[in-house]
Protein backbone atom coordinates (compact mmCIF):
# COMPACT_ATOMS: atom_id res chain seq x y z
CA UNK A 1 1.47 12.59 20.92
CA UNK A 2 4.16 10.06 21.18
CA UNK A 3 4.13 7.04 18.60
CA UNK A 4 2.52 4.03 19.11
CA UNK A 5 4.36 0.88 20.73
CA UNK A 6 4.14 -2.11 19.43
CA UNK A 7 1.72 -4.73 20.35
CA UNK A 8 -2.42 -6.24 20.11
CA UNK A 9 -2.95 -3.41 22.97
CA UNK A 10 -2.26 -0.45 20.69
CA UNK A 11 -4.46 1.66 19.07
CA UNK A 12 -4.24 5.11 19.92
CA UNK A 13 -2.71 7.35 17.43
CA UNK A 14 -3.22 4.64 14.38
CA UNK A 15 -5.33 5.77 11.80
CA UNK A 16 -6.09 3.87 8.49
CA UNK A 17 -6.51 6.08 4.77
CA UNK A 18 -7.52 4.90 1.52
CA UNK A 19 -8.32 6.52 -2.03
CA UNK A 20 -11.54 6.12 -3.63
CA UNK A 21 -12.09 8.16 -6.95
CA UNK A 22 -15.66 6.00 -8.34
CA UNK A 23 -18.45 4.81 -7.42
CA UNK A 24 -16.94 1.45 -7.43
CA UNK A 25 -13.86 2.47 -5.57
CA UNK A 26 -16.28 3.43 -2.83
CA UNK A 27 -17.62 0.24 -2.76
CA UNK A 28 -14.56 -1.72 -2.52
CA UNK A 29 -13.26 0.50 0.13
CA UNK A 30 -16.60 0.04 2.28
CA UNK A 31 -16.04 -3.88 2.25
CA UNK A 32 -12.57 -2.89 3.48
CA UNK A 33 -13.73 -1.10 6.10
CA UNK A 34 -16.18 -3.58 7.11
CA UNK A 35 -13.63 -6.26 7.18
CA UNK A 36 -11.07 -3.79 9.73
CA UNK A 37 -13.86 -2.93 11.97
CA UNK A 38 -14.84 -7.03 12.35
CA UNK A 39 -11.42 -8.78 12.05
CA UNK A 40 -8.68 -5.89 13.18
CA UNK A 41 -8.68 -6.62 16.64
CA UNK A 42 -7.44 -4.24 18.91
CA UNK A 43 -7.22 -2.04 16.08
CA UNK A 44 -10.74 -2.66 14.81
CA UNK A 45 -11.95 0.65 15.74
CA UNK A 46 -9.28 2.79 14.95
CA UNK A 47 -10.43 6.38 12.34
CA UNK A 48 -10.68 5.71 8.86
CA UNK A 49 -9.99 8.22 6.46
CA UNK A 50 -11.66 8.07 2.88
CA UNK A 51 -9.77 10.58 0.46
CA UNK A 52 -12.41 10.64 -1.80
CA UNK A 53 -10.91 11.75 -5.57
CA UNK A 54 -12.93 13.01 -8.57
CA UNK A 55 -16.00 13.37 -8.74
CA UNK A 56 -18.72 13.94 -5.74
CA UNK A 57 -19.69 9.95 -4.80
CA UNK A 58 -22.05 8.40 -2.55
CA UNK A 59 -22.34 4.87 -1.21
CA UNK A 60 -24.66 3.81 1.00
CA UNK A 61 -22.73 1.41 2.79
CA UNK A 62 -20.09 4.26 3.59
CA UNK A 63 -23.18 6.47 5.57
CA UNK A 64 -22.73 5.70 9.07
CA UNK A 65 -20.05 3.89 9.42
CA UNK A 66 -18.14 4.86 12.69
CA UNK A 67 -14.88 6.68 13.35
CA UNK A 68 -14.77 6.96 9.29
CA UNK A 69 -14.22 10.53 8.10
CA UNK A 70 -14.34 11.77 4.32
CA UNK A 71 -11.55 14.03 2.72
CA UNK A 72 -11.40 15.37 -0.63
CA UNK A 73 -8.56 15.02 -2.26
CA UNK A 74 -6.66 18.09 -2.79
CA UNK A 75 -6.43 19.05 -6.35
CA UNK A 76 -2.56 18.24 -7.91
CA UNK A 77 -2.31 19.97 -11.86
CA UNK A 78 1.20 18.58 -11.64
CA UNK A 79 0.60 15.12 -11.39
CA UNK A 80 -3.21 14.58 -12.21
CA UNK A 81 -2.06 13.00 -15.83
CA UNK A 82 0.38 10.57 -14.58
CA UNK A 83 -0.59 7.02 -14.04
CA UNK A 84 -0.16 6.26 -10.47
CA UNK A 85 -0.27 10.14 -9.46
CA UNK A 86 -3.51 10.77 -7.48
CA UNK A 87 -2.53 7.84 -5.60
CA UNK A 88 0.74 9.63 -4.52
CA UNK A 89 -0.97 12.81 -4.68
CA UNK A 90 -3.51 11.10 -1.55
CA UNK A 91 -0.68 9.44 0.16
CA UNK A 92 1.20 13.13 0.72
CA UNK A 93 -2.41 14.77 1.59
CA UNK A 94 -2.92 11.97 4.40
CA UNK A 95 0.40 12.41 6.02
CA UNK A 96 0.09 16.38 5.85
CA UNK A 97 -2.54 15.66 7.94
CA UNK A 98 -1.65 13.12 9.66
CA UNK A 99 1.32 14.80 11.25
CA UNK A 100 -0.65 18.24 12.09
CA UNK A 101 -3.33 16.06 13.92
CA UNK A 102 -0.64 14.10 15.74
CA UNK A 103 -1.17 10.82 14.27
CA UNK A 104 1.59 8.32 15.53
CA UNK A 105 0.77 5.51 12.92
CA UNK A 106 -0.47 6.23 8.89
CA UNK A 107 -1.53 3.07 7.84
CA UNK A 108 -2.61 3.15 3.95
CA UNK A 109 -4.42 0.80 2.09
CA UNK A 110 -5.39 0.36 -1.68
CA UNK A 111 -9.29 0.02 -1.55
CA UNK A 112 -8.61 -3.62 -3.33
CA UNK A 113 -7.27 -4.82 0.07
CA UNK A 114 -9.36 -6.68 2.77
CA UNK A 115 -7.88 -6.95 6.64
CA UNK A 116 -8.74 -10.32 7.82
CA UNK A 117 -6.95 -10.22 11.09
CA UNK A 118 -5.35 -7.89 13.32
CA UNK A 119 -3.01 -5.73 11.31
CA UNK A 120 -0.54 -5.12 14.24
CA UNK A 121 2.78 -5.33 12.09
CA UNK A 122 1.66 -1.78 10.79
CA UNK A 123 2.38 -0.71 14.29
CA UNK A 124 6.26 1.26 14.32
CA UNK A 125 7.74 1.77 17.44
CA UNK A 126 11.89 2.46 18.58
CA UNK A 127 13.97 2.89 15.19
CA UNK A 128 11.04 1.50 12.65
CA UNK A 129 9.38 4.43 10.82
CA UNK A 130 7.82 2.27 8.16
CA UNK A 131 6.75 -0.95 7.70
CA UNK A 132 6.72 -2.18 4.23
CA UNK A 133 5.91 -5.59 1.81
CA UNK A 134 8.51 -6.15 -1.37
CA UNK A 135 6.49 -6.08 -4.86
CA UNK A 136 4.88 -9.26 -5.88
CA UNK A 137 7.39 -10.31 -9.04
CA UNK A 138 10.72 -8.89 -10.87
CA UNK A 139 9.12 -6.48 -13.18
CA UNK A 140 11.35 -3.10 -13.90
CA UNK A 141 12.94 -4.58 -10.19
CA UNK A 142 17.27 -3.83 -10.11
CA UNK A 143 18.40 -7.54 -9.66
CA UNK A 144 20.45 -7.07 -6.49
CA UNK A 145 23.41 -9.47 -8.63
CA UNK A 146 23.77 -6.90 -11.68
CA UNK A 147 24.50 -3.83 -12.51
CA UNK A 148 22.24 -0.67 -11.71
CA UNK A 149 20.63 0.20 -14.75
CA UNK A 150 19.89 3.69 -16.51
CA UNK A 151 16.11 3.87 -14.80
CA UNK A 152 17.27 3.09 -11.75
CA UNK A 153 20.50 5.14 -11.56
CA UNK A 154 18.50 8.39 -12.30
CA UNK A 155 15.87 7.32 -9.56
CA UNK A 156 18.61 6.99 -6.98
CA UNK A 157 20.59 10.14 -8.01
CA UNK A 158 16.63 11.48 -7.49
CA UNK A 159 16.95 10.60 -3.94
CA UNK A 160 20.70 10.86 -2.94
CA UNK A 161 21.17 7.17 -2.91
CA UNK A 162 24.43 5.60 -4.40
CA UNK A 163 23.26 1.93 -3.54
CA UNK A 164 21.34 0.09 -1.36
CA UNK A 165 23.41 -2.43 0.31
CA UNK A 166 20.68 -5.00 0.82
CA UNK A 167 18.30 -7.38 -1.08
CA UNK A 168 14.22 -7.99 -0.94
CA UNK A 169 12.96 -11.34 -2.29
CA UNK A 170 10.15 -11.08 -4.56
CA UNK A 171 7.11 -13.39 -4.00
CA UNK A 172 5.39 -14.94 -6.99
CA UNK A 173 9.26 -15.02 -9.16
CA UNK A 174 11.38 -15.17 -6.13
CA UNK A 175 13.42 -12.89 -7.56
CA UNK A 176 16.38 -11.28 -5.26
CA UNK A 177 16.47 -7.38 -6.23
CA UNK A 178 17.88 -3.99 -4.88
CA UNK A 179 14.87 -3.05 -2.24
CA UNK A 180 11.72 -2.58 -4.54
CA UNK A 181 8.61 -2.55 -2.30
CA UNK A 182 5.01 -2.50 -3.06
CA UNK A 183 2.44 0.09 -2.30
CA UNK A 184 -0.67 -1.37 -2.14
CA UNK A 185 -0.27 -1.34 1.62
CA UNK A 186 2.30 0.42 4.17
CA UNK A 187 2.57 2.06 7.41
CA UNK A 188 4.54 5.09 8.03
CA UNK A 189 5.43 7.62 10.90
CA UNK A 190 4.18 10.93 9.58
CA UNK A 191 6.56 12.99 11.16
CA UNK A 192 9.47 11.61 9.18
CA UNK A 193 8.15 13.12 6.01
CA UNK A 194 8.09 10.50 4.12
CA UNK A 195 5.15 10.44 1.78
CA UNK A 196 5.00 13.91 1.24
CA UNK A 197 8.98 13.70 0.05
CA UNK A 198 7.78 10.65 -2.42
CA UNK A 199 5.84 13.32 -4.12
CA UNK A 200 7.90 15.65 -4.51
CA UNK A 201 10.58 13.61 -6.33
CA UNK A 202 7.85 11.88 -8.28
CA UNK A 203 7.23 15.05 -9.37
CA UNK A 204 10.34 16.38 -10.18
CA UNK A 205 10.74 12.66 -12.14
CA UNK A 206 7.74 13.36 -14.25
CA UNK A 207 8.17 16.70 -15.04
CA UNK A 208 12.36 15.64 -16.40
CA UNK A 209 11.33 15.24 -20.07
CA UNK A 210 14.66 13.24 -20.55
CA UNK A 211 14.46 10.90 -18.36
CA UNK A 212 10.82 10.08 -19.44
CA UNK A 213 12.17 10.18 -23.24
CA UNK A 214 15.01 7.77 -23.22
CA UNK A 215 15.11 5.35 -19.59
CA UNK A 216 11.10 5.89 -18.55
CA UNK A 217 9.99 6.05 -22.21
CA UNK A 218 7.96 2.41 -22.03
CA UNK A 219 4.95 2.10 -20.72
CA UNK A 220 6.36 -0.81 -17.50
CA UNK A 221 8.71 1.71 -16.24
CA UNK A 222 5.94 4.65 -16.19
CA UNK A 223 3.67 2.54 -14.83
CA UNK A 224 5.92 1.67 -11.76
CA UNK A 225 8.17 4.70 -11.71
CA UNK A 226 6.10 5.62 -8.44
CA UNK A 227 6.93 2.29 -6.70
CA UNK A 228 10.85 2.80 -7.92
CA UNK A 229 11.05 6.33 -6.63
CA UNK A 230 8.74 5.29 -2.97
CA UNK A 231 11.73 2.56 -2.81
CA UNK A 232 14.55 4.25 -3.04
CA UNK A 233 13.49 7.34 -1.25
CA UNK A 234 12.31 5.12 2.02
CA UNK A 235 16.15 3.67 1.85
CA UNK A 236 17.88 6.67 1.51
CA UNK A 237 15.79 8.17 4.65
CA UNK A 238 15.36 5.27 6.88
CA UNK A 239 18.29 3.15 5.98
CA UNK A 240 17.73 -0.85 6.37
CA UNK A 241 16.74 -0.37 10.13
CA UNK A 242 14.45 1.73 9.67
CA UNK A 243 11.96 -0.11 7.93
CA UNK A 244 9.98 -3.66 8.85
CA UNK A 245 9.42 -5.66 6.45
CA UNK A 246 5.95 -6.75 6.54
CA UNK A 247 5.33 -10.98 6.01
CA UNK A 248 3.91 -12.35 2.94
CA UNK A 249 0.50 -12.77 5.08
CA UNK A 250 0.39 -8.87 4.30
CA UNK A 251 -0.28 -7.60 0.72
CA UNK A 252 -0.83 -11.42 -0.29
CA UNK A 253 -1.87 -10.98 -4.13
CA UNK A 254 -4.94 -13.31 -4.62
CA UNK A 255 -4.77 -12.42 -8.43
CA UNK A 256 -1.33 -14.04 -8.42
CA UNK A 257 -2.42 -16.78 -5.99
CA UNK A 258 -2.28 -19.29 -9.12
CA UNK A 259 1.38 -18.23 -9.67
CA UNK A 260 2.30 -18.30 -6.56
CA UNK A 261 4.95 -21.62 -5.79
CA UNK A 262 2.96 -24.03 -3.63
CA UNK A 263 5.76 -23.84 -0.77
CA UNK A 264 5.24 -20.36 -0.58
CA UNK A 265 1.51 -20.09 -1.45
CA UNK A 266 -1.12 -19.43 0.98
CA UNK A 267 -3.16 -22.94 2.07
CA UNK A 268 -6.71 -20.54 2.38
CA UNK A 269 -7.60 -16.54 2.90
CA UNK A 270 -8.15 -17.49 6.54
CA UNK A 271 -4.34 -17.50 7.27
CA UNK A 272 -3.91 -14.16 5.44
CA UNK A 273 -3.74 -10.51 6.91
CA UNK A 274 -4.32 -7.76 4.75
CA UNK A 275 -4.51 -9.45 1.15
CA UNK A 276 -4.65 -7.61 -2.20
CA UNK A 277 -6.68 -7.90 -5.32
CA UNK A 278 -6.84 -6.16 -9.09
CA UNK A 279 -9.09 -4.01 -9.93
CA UNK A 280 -10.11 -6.44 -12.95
CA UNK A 281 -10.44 -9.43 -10.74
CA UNK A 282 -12.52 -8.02 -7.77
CA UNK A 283 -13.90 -9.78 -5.08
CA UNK A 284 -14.92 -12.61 -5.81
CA UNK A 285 -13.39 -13.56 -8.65
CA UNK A 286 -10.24 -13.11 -7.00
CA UNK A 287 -11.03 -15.69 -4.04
CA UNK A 288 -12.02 -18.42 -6.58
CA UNK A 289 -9.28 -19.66 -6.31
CA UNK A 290 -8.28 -20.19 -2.93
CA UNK A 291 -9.67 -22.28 -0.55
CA UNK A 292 -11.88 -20.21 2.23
CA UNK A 293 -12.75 -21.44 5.54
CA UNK A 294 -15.58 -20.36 8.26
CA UNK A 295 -16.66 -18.08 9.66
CA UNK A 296 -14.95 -15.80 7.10
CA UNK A 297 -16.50 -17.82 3.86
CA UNK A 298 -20.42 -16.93 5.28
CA UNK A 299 -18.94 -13.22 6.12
CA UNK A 300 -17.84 -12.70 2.36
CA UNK A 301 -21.32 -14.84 1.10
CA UNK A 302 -23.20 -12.32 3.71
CA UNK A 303 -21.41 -8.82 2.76
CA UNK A 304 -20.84 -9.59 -1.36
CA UNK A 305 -24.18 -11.41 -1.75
CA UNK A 306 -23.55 -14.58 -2.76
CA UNK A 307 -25.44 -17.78 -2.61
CA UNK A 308 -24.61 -21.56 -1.38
């Protein structure tokens, strides 16, 4: 199957994956789904698949939704102790699949993500095998003005990478750094490998017990050490053309929305994409704080059961 061009038009060979390991993660992940199949457009209808992790869960909203299709996630001993693993663990399953079943377009989503209007940056055609949104502040980021530090230098020897050669822009700190990019959302062409390579020198990352004594010792850089190793692998393979950088209207965090400079902040949801929330926040704490306007404020009062 050839890969998708870009364009509203498009959704043949685009299919949509997200992790759900609770009862709760189900839940989130069927108001997700809900909010593709009414706001996504074009790409409203497009196959879901649910990688369900741990346990055996159930959630009534999930039974009968269309086009959505339930995996279980393939069991990992290497990685299931790690923080961060199963989600890289699910991301390599997915494209596995993804690429034997001839998807053109793996678009992933964290289950605390909502798509509020067609999603069609996801969609890679010509050079663009991933399309991807830099982290929301500095954190263990490589400011792109200093020197490469110890964590980072043994995450790009990881990959093959000397240096970057460019700069992302954080959001919320509008920090410049060496290309750190979130993974709450992406899109990827399975049959460059990607994902499943992101694992793999995870892996080898959490299994060097030097590097996670002396350089990934605190807890920050364990925490993100998937998000530094997803970044500089996606360089290293694609280069700086090979990847679109996906508008702040994608991955917006409405935890951070408070943090957020004004010239940069969202005005209300309604002009966002695909935004993200925490875990601890949920929905609807997390939209407290911005303003919502109709007929997406009755559709969020309608599917989270809230009252005037």
């Amino acid at each position: 199957m050839g890969r998708a061009k870009g364009g509203s038009s498009v959704g043949g060979g685009v299919v949509f994956a997200v992790l759900a390991s609770s009862v709760e993660g189900q839940m989130q992940a069927a108001l997700l789904v809900d909010s593709l199949r009414t706001f996504g457009g074009d790409l409203a209808r497009c196959p879901v698949w649910l990688i369900q992790g741990g346990a055996v869960i159930s959630s009534p909203r999930m039974k009968g939704q269309d086009g959505l299709r339930v995996i279980p996630q393939g069991f990992d001993r290497n990685l299931r102790k790690y923080i961060f693993s199963s989600k890289v663990s699910a991301c390599s399953q997915a494209e596995a699949l993804a690429e034997k079943e001839g998807v053109s377009t793996l678009v992933w989503l964290s289950s605390h993500s909502l798509v509020l209007a067609p999603p069609e940056q996801f969609l890679l055609s010509g050079a663009l095998r991933a399309a991807l949104r830099p982290v929301h502040i500095r954190n263990v980021g490589s400011p792109a003005d200093e020197p490469i530090d110890a964590f980072w230098q043994k995450v790009y020897r990881a990959v093959g990478l000397d240096e970057a050669g460019y700069a992302v822009e954080s959001l919320v700190d509008g920090e410049l750094l060496r290309p750190y990019y979130n993974t709450h959302i992406l899109s990827v062409d399975p049959s460059a490998g990607i994902l499943r390579q992101w694992r793999d020198r995870f892996m080898a990352l959490v299994s060097d017990e030097s590097f996670q004594s002396a350089a990934c010792e605190d807890a920050n850089h364990r925490i993100f050490l998937h998000q530094a190793v997803f970044s500089a692998l996606v360089v290293k393979m694609l280069g700086r053309g090979g990847i679109r950088e996906l508008p702040m209207e994608y991955s917006y965090p409405l935890h951070l929305h408070e943090q957020i400079p004004r010239d940069r902040a969202a005005g209300n949801l309604n002009q966002l994409v695909v935004p993200v929330y925490e875990d601890y926040y949920g929905i609807p704490e997390a939209i407290d704080e911005i303003e919502v306007l109709e007929p997406l404020g009755s559709w969020l009062k309608e599917r989270l059961g809230l009252e005037d």
